[in-house]
Protein backbone atom coordinates (compact mmCIF):
# COMPACT_ATOMS: atom_id res chain seq x y z
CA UNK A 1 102.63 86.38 86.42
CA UNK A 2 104.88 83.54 87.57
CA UNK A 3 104.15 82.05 91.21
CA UNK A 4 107.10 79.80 91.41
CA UNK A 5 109.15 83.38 92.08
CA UNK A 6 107.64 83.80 95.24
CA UNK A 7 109.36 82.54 98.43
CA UNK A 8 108.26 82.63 102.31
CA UNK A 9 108.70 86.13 102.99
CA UNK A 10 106.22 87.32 99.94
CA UNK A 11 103.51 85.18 101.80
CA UNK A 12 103.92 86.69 104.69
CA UNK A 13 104.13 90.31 104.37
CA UNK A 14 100.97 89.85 102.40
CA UNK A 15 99.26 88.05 104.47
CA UNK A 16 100.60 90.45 107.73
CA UNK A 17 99.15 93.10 105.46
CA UNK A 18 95.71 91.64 105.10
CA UNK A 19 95.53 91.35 108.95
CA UNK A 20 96.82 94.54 109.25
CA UNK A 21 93.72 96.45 107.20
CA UNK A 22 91.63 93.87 108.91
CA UNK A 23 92.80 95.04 112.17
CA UNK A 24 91.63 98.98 111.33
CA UNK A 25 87.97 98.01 111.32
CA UNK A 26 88.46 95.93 114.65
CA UNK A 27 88.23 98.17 117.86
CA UNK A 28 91.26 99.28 119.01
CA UNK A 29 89.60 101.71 121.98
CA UNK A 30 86.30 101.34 123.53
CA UNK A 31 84.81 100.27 121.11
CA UNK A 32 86.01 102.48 118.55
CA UNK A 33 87.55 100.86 115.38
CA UNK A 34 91.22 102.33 114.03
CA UNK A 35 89.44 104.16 111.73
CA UNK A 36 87.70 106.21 114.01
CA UNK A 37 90.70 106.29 116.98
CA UNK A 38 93.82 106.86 115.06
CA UNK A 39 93.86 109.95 113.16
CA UNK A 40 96.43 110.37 110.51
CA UNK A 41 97.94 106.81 111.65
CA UNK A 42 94.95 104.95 110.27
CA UNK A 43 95.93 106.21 106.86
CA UNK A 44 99.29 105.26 106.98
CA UNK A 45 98.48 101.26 108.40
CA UNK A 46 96.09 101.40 105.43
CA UNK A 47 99.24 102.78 102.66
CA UNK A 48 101.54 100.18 104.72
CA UNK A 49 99.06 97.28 104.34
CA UNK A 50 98.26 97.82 100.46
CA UNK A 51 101.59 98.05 99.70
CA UNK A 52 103.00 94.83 101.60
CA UNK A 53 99.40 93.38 100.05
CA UNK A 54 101.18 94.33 96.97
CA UNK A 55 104.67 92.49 97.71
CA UNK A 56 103.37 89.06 96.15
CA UNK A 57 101.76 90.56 92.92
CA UNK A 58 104.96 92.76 92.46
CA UNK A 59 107.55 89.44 92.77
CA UNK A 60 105.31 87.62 90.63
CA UNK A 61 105.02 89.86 87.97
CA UNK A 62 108.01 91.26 87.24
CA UNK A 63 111.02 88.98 85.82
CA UNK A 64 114.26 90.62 87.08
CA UNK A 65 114.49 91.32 90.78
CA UNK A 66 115.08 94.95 90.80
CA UNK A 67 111.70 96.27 91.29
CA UNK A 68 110.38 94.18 94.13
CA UNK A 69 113.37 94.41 95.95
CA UNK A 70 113.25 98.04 95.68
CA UNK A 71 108.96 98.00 96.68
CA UNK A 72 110.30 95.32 99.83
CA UNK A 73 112.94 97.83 100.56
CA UNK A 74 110.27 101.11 100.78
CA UNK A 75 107.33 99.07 102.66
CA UNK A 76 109.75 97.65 105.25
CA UNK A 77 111.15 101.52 105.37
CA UNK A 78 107.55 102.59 106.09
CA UNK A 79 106.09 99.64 107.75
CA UNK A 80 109.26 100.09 110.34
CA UNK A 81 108.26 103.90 111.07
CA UNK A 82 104.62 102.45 111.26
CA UNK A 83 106.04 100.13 113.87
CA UNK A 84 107.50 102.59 115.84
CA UNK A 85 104.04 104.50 115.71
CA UNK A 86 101.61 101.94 116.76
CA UNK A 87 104.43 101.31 119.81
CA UNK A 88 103.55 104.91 120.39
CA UNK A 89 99.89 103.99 120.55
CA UNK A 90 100.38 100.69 122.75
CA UNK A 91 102.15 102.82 125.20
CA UNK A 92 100.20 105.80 125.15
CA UNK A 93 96.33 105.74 125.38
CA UNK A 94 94.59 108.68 124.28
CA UNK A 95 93.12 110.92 127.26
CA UNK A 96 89.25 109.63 126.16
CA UNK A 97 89.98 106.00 125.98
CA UNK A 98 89.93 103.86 129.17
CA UNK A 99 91.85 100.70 127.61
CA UNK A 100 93.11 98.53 124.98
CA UNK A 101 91.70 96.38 122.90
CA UNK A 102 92.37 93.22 120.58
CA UNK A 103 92.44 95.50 117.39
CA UNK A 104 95.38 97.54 118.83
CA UNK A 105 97.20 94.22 119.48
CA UNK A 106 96.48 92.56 115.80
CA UNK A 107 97.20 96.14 114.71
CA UNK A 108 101.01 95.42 116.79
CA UNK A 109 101.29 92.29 115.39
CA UNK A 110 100.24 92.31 111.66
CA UNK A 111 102.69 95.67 111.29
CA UNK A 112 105.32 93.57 113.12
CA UNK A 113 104.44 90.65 110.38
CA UNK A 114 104.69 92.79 107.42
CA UNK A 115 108.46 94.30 108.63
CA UNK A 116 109.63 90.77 109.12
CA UNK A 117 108.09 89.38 105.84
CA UNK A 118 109.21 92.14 104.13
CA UNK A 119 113.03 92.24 105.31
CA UNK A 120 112.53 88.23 104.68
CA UNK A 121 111.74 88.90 100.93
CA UNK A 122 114.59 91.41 100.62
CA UNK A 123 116.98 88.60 101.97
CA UNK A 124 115.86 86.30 99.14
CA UNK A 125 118.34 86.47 96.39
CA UNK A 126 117.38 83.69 94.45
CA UNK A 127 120.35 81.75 94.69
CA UNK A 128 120.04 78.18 93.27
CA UNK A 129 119.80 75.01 94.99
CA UNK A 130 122.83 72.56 94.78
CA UNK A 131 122.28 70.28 91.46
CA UNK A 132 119.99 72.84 89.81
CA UNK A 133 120.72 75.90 88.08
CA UNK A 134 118.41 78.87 87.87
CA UNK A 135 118.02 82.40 85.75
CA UNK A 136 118.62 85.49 87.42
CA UNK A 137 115.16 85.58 88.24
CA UNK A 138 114.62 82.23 90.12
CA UNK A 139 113.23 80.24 87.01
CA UNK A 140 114.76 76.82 86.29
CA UNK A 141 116.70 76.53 83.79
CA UNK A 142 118.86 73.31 81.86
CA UNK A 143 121.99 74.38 82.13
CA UNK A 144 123.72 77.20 83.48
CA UNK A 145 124.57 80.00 81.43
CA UNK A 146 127.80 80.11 79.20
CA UNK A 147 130.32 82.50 80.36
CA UNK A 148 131.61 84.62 78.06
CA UNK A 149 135.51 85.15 78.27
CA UNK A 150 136.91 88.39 76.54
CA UNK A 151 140.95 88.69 76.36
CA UNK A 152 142.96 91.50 78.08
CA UNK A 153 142.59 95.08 77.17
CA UNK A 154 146.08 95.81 75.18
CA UNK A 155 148.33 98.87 77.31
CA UNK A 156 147.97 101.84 75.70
């Protein structure tokens, strides 16, 4: 596993998923936690906030950036529809519940977090800084690689 791979928006979708699963056993409706107001949309926070929990382990761990781009690319898919489904809950209060409270809005928030950290981390491409030159994977390296030139193809 090699940390120096992970930038800004690794941190903080896992962090904004952390908050998020935090935020399910907070009370969301009077008194009720998100586990025990949400229905099916607890389950789904929970998937979106393992898997952006999962962004920084994923970078780390893998050298070439092809899988974690394509695990940012599903949880901010997900984490987006998630969005759009806790806006549905914000808006809406179920018939029993008389009003919000702060576990809906760190719920809002931390799903908010993980769509921006994740479309952050998709951004990164690991290009190098001026003066420095760096493997396709974001390691430093010497010197940059040697191009190899290969002549024409002949007309046939």
């Amino acid at each position: 596993m090699d940390l120096r791979r992970l930038r800004a928006g690794e941190g903080i979708a896992g962090a904004a998923g952390l908050v998020l699963l935090v935020s399910l056993f907070l009370s969301w409706y009077d008194g009720q936690s998100g586990w025990e107001s949400l229905g099916i949309l607890d389950v789904i926070l929970a998937f979106v906030a393992l898997n952006a929990l999962a962004i920084p382990f994923v970078t780390a761990s893998y050298r070439v950036p092809a899988l974690p781009l394509a695990h940012q690319s599903l949880t901010v898919l997900i984490s987006s529809v998630a969005l759009l489904l806790v806006v549905g809950r914000v808006l809406n209060i179920p018939d029993w519940a008389d009003g919000r409270e702060g576990g809906l809005w760190v719920g809002l928030l931390a799903t908010l977090g993980v769509v921006a950290g994740g479309l952050l981390a998709m951004r990164d491409e690991r290009r190098s800084p001026p003066g420095e030159h760096t493997d396709l994977t974001g390691v430093p390296v010497s010197e940059p690689p040697q191009i190899e030139t290969l002549p024409a193809p002949r007309p046939e």
